[in-house]
N, C-alpha and C. Protein backbone atom coordinates (compact mmCIF):
# COMPACT_ATOMS: atom_id res chain seq x y z
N UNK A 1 106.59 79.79 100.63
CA UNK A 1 105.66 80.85 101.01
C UNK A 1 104.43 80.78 100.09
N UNK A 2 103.13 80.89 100.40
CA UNK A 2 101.69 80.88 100.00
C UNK A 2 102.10 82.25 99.07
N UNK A 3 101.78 81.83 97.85
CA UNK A 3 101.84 83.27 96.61
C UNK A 3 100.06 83.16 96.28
N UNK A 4 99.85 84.45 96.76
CA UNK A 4 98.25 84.86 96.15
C UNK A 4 98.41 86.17 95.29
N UNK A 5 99.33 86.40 94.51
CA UNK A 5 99.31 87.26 93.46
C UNK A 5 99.06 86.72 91.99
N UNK A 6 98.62 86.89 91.02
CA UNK A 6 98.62 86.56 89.78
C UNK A 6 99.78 86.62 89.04
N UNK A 7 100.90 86.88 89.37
CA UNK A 7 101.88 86.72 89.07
C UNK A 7 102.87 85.56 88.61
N UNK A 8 103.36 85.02 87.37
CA UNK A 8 104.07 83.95 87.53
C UNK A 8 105.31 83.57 88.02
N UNK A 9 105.21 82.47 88.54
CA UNK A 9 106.52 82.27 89.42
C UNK A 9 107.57 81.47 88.87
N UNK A 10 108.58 81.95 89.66
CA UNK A 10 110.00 81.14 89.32
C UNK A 10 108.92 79.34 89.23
N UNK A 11 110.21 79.02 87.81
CA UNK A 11 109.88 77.51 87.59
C UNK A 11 110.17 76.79 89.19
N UNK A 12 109.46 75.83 89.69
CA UNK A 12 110.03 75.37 90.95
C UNK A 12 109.66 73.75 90.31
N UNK A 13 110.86 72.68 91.21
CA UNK A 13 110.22 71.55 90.78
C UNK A 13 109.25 71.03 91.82
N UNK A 14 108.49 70.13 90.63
CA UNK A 14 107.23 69.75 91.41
C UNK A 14 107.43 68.12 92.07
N UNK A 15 107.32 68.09 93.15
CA UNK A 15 107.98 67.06 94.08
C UNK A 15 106.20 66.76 94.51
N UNK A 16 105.57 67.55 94.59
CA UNK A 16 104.34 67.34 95.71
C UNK A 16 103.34 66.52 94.46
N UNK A 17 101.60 65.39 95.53
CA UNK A 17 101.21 65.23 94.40
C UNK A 17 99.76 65.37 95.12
N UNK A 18 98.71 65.25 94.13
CA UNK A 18 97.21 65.84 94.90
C UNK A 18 96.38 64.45 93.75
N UNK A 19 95.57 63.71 94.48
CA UNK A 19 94.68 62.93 94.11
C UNK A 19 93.42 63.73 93.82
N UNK A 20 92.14 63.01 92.95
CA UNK A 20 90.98 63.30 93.24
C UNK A 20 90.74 62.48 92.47
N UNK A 21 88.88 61.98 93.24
CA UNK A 21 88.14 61.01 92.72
C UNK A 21 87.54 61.48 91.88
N UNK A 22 86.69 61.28 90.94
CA UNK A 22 85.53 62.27 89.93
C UNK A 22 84.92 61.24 89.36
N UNK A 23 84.07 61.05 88.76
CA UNK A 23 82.95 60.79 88.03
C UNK A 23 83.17 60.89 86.86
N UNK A 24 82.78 59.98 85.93
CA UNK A 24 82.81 59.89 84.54
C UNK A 24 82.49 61.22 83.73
N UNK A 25 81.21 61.93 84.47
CA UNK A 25 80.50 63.24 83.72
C UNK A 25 81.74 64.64 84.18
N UNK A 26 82.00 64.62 85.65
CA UNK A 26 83.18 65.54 85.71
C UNK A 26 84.68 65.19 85.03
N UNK A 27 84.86 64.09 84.70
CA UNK A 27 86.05 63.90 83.94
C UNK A 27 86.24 64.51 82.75
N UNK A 28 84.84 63.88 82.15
CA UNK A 28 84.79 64.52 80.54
C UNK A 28 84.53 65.88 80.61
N UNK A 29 83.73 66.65 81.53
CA UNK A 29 83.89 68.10 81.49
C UNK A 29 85.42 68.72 81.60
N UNK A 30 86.20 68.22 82.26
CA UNK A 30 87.58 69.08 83.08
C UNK A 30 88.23 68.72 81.46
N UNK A 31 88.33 67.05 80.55
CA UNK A 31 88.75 67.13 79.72
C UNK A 31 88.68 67.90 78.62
N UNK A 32 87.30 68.09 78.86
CA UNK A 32 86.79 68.73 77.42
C UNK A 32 87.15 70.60 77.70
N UNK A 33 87.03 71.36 78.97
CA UNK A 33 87.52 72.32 78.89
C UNK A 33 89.42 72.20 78.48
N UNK A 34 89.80 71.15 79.40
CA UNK A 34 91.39 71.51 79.16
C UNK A 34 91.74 71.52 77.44
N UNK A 35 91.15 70.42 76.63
CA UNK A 35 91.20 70.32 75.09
C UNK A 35 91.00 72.10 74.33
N UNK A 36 89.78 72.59 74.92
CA UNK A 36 89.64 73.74 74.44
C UNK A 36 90.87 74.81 74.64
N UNK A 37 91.51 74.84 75.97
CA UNK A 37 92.88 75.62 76.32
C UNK A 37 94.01 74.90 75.77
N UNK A 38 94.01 74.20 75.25
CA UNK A 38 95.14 73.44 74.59
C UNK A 38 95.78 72.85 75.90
N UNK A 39 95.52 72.77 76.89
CA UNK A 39 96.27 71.95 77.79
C UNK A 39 95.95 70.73 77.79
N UNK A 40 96.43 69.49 78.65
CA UNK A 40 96.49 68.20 78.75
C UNK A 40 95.67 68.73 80.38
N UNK A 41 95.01 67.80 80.77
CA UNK A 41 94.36 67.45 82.17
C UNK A 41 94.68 68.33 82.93
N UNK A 42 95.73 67.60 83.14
CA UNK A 42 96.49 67.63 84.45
C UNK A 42 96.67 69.39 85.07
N UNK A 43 97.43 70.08 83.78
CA UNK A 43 98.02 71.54 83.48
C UNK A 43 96.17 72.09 84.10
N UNK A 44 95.52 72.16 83.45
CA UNK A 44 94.28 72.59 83.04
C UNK A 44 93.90 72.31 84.60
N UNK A 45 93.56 71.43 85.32
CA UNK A 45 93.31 71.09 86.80
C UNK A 45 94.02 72.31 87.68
N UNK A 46 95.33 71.33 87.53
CA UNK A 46 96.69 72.34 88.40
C UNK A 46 96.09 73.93 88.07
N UNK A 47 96.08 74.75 86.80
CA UNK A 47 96.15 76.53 87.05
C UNK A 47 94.59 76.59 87.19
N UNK A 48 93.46 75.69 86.99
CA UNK A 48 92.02 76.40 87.96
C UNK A 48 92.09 76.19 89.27
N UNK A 49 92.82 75.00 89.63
CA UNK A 49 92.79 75.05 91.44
C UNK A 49 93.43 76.33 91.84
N UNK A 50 94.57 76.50 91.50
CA UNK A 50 95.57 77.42 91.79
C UNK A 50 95.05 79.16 91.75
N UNK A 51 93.94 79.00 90.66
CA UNK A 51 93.23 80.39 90.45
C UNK A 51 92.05 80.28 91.11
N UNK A 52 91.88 79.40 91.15
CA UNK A 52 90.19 79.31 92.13
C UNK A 52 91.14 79.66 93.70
N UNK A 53 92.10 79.07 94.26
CA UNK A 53 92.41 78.96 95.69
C UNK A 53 93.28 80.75 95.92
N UNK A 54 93.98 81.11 94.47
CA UNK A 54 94.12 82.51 94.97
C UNK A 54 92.75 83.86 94.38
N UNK A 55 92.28 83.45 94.44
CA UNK A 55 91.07 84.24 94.12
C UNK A 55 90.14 83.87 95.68
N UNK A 56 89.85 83.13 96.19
CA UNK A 56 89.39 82.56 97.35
C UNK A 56 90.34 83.20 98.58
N UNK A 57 91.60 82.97 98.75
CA UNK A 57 92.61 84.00 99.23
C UNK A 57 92.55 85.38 99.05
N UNK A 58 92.70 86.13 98.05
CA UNK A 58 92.17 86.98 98.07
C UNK A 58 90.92 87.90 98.43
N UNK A 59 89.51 87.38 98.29
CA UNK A 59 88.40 87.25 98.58
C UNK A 59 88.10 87.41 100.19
N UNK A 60 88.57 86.53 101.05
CA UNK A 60 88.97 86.27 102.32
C UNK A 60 90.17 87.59 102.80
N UNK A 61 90.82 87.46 102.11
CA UNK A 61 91.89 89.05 102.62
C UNK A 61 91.53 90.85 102.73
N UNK A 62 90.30 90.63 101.60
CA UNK A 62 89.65 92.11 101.50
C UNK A 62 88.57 92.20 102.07
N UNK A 63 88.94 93.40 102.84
CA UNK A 63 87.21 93.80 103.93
C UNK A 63 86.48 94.63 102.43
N UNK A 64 85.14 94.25 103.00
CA UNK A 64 84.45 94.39 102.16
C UNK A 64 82.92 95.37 103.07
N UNK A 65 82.91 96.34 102.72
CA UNK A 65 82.14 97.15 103.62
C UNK A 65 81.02 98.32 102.44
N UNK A 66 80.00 98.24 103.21
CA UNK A 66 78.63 98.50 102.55
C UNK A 66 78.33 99.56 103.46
N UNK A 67 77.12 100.21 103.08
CA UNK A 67 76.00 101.48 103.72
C UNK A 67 76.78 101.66 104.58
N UNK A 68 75.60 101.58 105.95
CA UNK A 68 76.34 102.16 107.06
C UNK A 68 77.58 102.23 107.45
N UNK A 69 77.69 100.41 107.39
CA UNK A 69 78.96 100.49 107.81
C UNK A 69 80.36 100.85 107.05
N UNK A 70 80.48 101.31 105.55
CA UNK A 70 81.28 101.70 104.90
C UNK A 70 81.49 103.28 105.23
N UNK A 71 80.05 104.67 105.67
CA UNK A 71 79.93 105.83 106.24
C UNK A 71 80.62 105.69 107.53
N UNK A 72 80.55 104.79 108.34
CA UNK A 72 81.06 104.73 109.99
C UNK A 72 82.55 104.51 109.73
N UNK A 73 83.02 103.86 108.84
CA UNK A 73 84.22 103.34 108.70
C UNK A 73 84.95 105.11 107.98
N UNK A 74 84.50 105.38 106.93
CA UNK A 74 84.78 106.87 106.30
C UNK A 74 84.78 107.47 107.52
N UNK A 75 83.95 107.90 107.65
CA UNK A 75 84.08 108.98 109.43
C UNK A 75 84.64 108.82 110.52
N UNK A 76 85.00 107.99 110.85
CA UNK A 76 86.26 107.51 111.82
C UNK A 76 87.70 107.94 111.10
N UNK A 77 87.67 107.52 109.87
CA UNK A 77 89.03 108.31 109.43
C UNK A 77 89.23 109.73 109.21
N UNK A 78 88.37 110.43 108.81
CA UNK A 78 88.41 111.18 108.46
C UNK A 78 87.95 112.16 109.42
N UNK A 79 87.53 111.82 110.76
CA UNK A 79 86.70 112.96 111.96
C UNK A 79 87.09 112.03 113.21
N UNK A 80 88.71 111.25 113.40
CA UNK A 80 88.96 110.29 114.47
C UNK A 80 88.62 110.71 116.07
N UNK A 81 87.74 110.03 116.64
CA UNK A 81 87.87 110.96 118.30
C UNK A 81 88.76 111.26 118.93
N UNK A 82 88.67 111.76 119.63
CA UNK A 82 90.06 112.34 120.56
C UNK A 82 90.31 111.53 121.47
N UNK A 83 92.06 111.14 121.62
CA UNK A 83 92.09 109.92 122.69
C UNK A 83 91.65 110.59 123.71
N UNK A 84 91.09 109.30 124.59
CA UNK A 84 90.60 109.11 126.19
C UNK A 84 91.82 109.34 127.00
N UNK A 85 91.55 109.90 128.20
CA UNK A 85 92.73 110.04 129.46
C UNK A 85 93.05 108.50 129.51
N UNK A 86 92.54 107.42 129.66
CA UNK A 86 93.39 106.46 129.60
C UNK A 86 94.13 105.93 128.46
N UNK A 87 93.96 106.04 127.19
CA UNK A 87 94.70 105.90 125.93
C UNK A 87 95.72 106.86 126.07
N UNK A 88 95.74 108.35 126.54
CA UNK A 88 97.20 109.42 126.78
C UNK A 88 98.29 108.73 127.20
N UNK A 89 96.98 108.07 128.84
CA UNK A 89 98.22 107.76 129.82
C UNK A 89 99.22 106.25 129.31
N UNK A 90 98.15 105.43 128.53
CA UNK A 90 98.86 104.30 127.86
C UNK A 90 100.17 104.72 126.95
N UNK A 91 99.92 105.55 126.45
CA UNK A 91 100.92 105.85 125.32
C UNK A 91 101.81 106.66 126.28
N UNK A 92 101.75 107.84 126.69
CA UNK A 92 103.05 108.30 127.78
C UNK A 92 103.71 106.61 128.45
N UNK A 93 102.92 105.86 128.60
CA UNK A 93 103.81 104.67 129.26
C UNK A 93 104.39 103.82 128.49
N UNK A 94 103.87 104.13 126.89
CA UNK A 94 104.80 103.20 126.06
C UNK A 94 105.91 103.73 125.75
N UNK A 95 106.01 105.50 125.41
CA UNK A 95 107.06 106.07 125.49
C UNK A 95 108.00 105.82 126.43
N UNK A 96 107.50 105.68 127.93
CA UNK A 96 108.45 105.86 128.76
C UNK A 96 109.18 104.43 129.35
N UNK A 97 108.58 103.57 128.92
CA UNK A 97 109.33 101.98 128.53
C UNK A 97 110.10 101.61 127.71
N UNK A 98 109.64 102.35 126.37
CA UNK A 98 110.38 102.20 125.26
C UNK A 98 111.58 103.31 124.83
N UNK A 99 111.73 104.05 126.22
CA UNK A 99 112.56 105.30 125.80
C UNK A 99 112.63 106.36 124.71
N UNK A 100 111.98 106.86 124.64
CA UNK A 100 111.07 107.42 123.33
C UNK A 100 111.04 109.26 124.02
């Protein structure tokens, strides 16, 4: 299952593997940050993908609503219209399908 919480997870073994090409100048950058975290490469690669891709997940999962449309969205909850004769009659027919 896709985990997008910050949470750490059960140890799992790592069977899977991920290539990438890079450039001499991005090598020595990714090295030179992982040196600073005390990690080796690899570690240092693996938890920014992993935080870049659930932060990106996340990002993508939250509506994100401004001016108007954050007031239109408030007022609909809070002042909902009154169902339509055809929304009644829908729902009396879900009741009466679903035995309800």
């Amino acid at each position: 299952m896709l985990r997008t919480d910050l949470e750490k997870p059960e140890k799992a073994s790592r069977t899977e593997r991920l290539e990438a090409r890079l450039n001499s100048e991005q090598k020595d950058l990714l090295e030179r940050a992982a040196a600073l975290q005390g990690r080796s490469l690899s570690a240092f690669v693996l938890a920014s993908a992993e935080e870049a891709a659930i932060k990106t997940i996340q990002d993508h999962d939250t509506i994100k609503l401004v001016g108007r449309d954050r007031d239109a969205f408030v007022a609909a909850l809070l002042e909902p219209p009154r169902p339509s004769k055809k929304l009644r009659a829908a729902a009396a027919q879900f009741k009466k399908d679903m035995g309800l």
